[in-house]
Protein backbone atom coordinates (compact mmCIF):
# COMPACT_ATOMS: atom_id res chain seq x y z
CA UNK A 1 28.45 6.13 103.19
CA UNK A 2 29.21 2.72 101.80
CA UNK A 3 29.95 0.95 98.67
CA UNK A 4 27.11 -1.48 97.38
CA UNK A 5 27.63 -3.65 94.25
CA UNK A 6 24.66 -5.33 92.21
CA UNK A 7 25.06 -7.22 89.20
CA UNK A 8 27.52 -4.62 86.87
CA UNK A 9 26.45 -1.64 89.52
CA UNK A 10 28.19 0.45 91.92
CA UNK A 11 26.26 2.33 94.20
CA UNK A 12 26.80 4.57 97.33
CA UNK A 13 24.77 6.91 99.32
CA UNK A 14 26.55 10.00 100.72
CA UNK A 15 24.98 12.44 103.45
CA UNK A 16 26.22 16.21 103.84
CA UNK A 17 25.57 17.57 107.26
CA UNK A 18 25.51 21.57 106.82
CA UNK A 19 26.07 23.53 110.13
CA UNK A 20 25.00 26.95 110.66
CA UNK A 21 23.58 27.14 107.43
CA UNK A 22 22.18 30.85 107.53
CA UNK A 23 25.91 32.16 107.98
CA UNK A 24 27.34 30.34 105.10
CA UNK A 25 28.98 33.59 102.92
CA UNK A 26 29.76 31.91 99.73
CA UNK A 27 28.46 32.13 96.68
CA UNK A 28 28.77 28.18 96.27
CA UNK A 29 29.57 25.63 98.76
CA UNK A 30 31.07 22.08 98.16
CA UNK A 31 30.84 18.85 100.19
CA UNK A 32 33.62 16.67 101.62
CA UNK A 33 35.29 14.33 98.48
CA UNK A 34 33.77 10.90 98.20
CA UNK A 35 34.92 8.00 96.14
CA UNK A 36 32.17 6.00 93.52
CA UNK A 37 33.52 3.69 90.70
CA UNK A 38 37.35 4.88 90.61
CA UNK A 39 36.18 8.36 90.45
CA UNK A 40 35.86 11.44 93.20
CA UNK A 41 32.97 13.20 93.49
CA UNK A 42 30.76 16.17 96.20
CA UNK A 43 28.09 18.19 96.26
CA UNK A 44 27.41 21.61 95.17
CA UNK A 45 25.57 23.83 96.56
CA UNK A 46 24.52 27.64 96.01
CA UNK A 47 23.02 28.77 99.16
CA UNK A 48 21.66 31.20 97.94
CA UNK A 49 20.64 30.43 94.49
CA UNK A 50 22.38 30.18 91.50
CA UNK A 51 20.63 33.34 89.73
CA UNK A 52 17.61 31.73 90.89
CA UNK A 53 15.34 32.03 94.27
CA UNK A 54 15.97 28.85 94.92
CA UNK A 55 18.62 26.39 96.27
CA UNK A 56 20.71 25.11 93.82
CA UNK A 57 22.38 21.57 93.93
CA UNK A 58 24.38 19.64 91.93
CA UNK A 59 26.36 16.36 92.00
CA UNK A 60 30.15 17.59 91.00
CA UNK A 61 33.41 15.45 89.53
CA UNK A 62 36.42 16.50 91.84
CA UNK A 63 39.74 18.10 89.63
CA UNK A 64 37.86 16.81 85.98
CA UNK A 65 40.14 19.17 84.48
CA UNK A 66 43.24 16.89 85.49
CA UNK A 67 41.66 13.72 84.23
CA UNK A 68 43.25 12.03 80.98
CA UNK A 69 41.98 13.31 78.23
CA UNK A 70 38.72 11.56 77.14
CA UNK A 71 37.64 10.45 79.93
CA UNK A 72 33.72 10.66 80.73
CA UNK A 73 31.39 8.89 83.56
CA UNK A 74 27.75 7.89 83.25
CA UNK A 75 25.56 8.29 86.60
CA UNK A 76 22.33 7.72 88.03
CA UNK A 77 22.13 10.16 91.26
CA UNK A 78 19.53 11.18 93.34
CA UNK A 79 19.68 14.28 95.23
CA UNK A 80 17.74 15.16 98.37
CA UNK A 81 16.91 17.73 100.73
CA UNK A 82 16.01 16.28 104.44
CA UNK A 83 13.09 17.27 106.23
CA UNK A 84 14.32 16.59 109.94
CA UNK A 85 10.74 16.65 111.01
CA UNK A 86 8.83 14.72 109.01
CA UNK A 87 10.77 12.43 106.35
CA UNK A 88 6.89 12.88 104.09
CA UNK A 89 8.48 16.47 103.24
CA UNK A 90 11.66 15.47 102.30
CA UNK A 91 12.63 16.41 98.49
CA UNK A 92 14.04 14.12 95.95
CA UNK A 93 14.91 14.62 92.66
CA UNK A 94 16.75 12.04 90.13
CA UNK A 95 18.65 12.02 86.77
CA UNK A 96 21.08 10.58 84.68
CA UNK A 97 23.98 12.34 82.86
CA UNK A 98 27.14 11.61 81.05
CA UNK A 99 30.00 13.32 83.16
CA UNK A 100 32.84 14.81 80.65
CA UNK A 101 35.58 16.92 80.70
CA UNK A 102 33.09 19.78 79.30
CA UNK A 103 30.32 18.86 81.80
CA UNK A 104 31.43 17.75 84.43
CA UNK A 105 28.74 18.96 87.39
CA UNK A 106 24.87 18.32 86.74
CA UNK A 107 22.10 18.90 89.16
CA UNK A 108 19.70 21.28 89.72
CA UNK A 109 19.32 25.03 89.51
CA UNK A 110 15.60 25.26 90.95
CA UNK A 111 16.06 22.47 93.25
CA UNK A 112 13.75 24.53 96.05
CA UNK A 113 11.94 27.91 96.59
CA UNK A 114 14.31 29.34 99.16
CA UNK A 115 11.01 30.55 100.90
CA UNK A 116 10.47 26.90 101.53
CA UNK A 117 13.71 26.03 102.65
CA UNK A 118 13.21 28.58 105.53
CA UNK A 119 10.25 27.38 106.35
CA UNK A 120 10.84 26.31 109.92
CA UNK A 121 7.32 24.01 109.27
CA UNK A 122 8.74 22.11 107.11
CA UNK A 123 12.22 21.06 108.49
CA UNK A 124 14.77 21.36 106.06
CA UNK A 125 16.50 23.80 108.70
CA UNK A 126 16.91 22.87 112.03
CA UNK A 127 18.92 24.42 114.35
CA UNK A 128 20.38 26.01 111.10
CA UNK A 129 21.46 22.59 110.36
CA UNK A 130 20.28 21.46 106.31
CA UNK A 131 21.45 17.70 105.51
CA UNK A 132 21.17 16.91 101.37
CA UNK A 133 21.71 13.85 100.88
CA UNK A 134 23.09 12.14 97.29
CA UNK A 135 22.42 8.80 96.17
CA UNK A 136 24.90 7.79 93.13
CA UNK A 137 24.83 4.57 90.96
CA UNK A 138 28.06 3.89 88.56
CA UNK A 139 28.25 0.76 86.05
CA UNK A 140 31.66 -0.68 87.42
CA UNK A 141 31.55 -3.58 84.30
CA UNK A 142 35.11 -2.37 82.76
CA UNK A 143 37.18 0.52 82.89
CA UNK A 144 35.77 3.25 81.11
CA UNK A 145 38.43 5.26 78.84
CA UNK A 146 40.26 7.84 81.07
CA UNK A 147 38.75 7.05 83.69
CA UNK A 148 40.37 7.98 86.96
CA UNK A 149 41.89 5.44 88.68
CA UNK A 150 42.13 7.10 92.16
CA UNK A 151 42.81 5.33 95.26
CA UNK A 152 39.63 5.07 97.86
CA UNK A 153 40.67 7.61 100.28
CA UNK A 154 38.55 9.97 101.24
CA UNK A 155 39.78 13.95 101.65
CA UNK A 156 38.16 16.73 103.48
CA UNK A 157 38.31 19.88 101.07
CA UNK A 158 38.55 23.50 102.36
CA UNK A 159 35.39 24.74 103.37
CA UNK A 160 33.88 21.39 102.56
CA UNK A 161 31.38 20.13 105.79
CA UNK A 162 31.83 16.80 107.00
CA UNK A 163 29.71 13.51 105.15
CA UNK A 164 27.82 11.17 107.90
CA UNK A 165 29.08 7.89 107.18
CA UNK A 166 26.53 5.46 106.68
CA UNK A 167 26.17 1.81 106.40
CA UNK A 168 23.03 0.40 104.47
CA UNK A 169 21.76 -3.27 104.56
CA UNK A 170 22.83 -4.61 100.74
CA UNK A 171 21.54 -3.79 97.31
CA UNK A 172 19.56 -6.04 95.79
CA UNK A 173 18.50 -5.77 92.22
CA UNK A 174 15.56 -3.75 92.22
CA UNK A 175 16.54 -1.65 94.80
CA UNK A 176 18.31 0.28 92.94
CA UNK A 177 15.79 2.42 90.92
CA UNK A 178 16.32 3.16 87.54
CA UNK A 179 15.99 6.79 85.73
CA UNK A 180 12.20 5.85 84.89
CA UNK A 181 11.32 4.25 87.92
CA UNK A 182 12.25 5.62 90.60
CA UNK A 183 9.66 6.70 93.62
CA UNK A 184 10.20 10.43 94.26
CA UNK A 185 9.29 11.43 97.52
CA UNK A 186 6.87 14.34 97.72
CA UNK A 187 6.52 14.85 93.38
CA UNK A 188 6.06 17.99 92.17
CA UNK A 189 6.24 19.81 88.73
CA UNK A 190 10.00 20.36 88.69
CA UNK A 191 10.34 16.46 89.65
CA UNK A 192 10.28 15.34 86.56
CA UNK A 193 12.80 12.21 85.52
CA UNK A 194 15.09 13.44 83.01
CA UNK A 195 17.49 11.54 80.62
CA UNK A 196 20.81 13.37 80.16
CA UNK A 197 20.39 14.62 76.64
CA UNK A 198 16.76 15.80 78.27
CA UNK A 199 17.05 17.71 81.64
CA UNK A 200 14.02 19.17 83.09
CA UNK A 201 13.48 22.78 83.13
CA UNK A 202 15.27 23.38 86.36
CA UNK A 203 17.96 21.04 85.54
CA UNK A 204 21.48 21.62 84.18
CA UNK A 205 24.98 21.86 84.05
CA UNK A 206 26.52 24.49 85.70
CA UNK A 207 29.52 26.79 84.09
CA UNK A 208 31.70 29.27 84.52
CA UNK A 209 30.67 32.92 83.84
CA UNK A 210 34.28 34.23 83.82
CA UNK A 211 38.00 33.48 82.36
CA UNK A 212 38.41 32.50 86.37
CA UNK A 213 35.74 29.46 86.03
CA UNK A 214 34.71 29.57 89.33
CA UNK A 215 30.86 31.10 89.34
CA UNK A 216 28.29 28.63 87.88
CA UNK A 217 25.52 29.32 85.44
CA UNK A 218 22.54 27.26 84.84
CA UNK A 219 22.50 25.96 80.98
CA UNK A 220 18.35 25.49 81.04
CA UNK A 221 17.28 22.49 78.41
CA UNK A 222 14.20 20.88 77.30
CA UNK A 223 12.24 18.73 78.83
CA UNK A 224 12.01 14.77 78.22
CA UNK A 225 8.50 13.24 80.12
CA UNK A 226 8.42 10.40 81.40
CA UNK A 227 5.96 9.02 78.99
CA UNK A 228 8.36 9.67 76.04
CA UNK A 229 10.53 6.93 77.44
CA UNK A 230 8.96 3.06 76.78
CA UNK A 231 9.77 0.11 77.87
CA UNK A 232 12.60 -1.88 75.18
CA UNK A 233 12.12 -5.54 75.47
CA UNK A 234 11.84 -6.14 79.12
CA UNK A 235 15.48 -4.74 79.09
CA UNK A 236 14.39 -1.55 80.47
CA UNK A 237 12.87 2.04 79.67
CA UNK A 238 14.82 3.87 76.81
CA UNK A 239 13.25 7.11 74.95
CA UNK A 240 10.87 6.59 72.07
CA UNK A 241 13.30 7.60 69.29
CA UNK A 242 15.74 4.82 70.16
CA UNK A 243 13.43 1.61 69.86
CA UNK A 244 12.91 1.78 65.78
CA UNK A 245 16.78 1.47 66.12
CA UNK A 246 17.36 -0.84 68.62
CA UNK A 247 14.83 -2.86 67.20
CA UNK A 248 16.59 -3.03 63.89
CA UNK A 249 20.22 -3.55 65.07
CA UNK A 250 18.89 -6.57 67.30
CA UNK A 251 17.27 -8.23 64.48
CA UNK A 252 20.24 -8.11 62.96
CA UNK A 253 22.62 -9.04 66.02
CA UNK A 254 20.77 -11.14 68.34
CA UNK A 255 23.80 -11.37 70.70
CA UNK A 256 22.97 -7.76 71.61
CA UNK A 257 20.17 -8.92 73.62
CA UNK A 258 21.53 -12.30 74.75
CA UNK A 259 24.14 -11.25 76.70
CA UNK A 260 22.74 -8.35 78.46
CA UNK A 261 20.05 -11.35 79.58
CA UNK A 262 22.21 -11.75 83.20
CA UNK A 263 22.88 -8.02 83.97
CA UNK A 264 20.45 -6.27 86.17
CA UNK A 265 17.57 -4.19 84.53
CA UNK A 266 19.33 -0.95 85.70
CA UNK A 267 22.43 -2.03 83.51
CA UNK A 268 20.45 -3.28 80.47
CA UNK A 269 18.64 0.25 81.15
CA UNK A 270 21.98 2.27 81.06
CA UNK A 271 23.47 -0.41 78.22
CA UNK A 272 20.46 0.23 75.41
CA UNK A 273 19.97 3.39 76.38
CA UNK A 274 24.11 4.08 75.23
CA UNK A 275 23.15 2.01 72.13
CA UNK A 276 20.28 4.05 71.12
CA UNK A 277 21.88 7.35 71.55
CA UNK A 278 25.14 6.21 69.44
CA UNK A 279 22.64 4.95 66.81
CA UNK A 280 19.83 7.88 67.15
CA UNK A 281 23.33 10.08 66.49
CA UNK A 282 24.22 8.70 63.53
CA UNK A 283 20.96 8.74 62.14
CA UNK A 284 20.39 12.01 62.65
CA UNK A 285 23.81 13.57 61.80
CA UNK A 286 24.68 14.84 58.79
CA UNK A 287 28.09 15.06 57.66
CA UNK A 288 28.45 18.45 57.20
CA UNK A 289 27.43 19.04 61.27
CA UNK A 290 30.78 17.11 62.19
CA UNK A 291 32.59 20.06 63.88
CA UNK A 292 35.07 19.48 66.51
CA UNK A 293 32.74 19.77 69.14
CA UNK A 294 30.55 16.92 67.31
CA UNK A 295 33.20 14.35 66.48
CA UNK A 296 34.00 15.02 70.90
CA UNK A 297 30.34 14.05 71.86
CA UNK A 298 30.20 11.08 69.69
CA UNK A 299 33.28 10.41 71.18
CA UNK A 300 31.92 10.70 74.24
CA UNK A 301 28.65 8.46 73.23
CA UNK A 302 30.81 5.74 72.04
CA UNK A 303 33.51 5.57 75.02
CA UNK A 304 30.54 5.20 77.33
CA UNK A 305 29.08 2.44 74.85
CA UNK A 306 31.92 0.25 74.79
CA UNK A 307 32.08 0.01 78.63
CA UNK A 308 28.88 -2.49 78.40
CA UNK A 309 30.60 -5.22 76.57
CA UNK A 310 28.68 -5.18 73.25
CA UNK A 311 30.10 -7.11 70.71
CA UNK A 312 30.10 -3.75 68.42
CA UNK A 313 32.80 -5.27 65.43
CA UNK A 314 29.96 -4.40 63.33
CA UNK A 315 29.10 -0.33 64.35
CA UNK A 316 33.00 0.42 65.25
CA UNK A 317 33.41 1.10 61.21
CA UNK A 318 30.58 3.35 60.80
CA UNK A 319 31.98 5.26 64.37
CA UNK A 320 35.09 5.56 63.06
CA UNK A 321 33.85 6.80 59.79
CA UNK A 322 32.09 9.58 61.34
CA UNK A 323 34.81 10.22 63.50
CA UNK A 324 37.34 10.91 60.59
CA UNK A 325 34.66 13.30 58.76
CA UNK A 326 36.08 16.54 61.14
CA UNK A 327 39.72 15.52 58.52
CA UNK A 328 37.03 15.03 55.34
CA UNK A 329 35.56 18.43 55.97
CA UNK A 330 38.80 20.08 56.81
CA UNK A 331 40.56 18.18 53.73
CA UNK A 332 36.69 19.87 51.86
CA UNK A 333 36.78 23.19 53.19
CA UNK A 334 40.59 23.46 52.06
CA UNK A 335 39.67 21.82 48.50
CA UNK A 336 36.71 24.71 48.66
CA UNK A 337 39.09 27.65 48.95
CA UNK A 338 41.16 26.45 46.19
CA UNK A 339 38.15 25.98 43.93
CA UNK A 340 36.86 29.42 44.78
CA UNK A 341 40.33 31.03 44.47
CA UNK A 342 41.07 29.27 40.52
CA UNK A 343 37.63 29.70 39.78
CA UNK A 344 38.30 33.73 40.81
CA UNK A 345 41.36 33.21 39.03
CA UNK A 346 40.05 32.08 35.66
CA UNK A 347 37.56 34.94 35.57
CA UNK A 348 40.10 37.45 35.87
CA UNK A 349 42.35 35.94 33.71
CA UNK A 350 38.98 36.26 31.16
CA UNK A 351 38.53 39.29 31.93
CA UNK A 352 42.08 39.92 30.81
CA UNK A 353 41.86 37.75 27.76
CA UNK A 354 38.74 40.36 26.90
CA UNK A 355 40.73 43.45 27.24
CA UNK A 356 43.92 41.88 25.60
CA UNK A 357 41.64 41.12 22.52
CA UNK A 358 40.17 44.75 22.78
CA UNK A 359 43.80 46.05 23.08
CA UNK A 360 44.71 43.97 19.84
CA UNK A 361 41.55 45.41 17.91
CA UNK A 362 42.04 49.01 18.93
CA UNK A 363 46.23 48.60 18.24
CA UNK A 364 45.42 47.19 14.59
CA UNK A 365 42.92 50.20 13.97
CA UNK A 366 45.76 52.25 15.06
CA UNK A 367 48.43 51.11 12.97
CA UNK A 368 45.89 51.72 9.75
CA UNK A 369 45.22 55.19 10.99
CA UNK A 370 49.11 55.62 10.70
CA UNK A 371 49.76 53.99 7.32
CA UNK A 372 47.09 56.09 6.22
CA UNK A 373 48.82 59.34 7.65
CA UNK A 374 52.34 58.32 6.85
CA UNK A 375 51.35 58.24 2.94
CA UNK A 376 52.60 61.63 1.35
CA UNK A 377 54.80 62.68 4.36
CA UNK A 378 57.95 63.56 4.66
CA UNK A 379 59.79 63.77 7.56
CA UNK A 380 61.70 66.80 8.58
CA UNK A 381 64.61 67.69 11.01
CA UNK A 382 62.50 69.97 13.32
CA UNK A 383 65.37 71.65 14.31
CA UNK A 384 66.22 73.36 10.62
CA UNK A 385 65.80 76.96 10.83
CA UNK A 386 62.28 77.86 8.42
CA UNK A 387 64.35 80.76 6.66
CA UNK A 388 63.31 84.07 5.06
CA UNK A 389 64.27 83.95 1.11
CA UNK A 390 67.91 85.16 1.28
CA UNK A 391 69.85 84.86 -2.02
């Protein structure tokens, strides 16, 4: 494993030798700790499947819960399963995701049949030896917000196998594939390229199925082809909903364009790409959607955003704005109850006004009724005896 740097990107390839794979007697199974863009990272595998019959793998952030607050991570990883017998069978398959505090593994649940893997044909077990194999790509242009600042050492975790160490000629610019053009090595259906917001069918982010958090669970999501993403200027492949946006924010602000010019295509990729999903997001949002778990993943969007050096004086408002709707519909909901409850209020007090005027009526009647009686009346001590005509 080594560090490579191109133009804005950090990139490393990792291998994970697995001995005596068939004896393996957890339910998941993590990698040694490796260190890309400030940040630790493994593998994770379920050997067995992940509710699937298949092997699972994902690409995993190392303690995200002890992070600062806030923090997040875009990636470009590749993950693949070595055929030790012919490198034609080998499996690759490729993504891009936004790692968070809330999602902070991503791979894939169906990575291969497990029939497959066992398939002594085929290689992927040899001498009940599997080697997987990530390939990870970080912008390192500026700190991203929270992000962990960790020192470069590398630390062997319980039950973790060893990584092979490996030392690649350098990366030059278009060697480093980008989400929507990268070569996959033997395609298949479940190969597709997927964006984050758009994982394929057999990819997603695995989490916990009890208050322990330790068991994964696939999350499955829709599909995004490759032919719903199109090419942006020469600046690289974004999806199809973000160019009407782009396009209009860069006729506006030409200096969006102009200085992405000297970054490398993967970078202008990754930078528009964050543009178009912050815009696409507020387009699409309506106020009354901003819960707390909306006003985090715009958060989110825009953290990762400002890491590409946009000059963004002119969207920050409009973030911000958004942003501040979870204390507008607090501050609305509150001012909702209160209308309800005077509203409820007034009708009873109506409703009493009603009955007091009813009262009034029916007490007026009453007091004729006993003028009426009271005329010719005279009122007697009850308590004189009635007598019986004595003399």
């Amino acid at each position: 494993m080594e560090n490579q740097q191109s133009k804005g990107i950090t990139y490393q390839k990792f291998t994970w030798t697995i001995k005596d794979f068939s004896k393996l007697n957890t339910r998941k199974h993590y990698s040694e700790v490796f260190m890309i863009g400030g940040n630790q990272w493994r593998i994770l595998i379920f050997p067995n499947g992940n509710n699937v019959d298949n092997l699972s793998i994902y690409l995993d952030v190392v303690d995200a819960k002890d992070l600062p607050f806030g923090w997040s991570r875009l990636a470009d990883f590749k993950l693949t399963v070595i055929s030790q017998i012919n490198k034609k069978y080998s499996i690759t398959k490729e993504t891009q995701h936004t790692f968070n505090a809330r999602e902070n593994d991503w791979g894939f649940t169906s990575f291969i049949p497990l029939s497959e893997l066992r398939n002594l044909a085929k290689g992927y077990l040899v001498n009940d030896t599997c080697i997987v194999e990530a390939e990870v790509s970080v912008p390192k242009n500026g700190d991203e917000k929270g992000e962990n600042q960790a020192t470069g050492k590398t630390t062997a975790k319980p039950g973790g196998e060893a990584g092979q160490m490996e030392v690649e000629a350098p990366v030059l610019e278009d060697q480093v594939l980008g989400h929507s053009d990268a070569k996959l090595v033997a395609p298949s259906s479940g190969q597709m390229i997927a964006t984050e917001k758009a994982p394929s069918s057999e990819q997603a982010h695995t989490e916990s199925i009890d208050s322990s958090a330790d068991p994964a669970l696939s999350k499955e999501l829709p599909l995004t082809a490759i032919d719903e993403l199109v090419d942006f200027r020469g600046l690289g492949q974004v999806e199809k909903a973000f160019v009407p946006l782009l396009e209009e924010v860069c006729s506006w602000y030409p200096s969006l364009v102009e200085c992405q010019r000297k970054r490398s295509r993967m970078f202008t990729q990754w930078a528009f790409t964050a543009l178009g999903r912050v815009l696409h997001y507020l387009k699409t949002t309506k106020v009354k959607d901003m819960t707390d778990d909306a006003c985090e993943h715009l958060q989110v969007l825009w953290e990762e955003l400002e890491t590409f050096k946009f000059d963004l004086s002119w969207l920050e408002p409009h973030v911000q704005s958004a942003l501040s709707m979870k204390t507008y519909l607090e501050k609305a909901e509150q001012v909702k109850k209160l209308q309800d409850n005077v509203a409820a209020l007034e009708i009873e007090m109506k409703r009493l006004q009603a009955n007091l005027a009813v009262g009034e009526v029916e007490a007026e009647v009453a007091r004729r009724d006993l003028v009426k009686a009271e005329e010719g009346f005279e009122e007697r001590d009850m308590n004189t005896e009635l007598g019986y005509g004595r003399p």
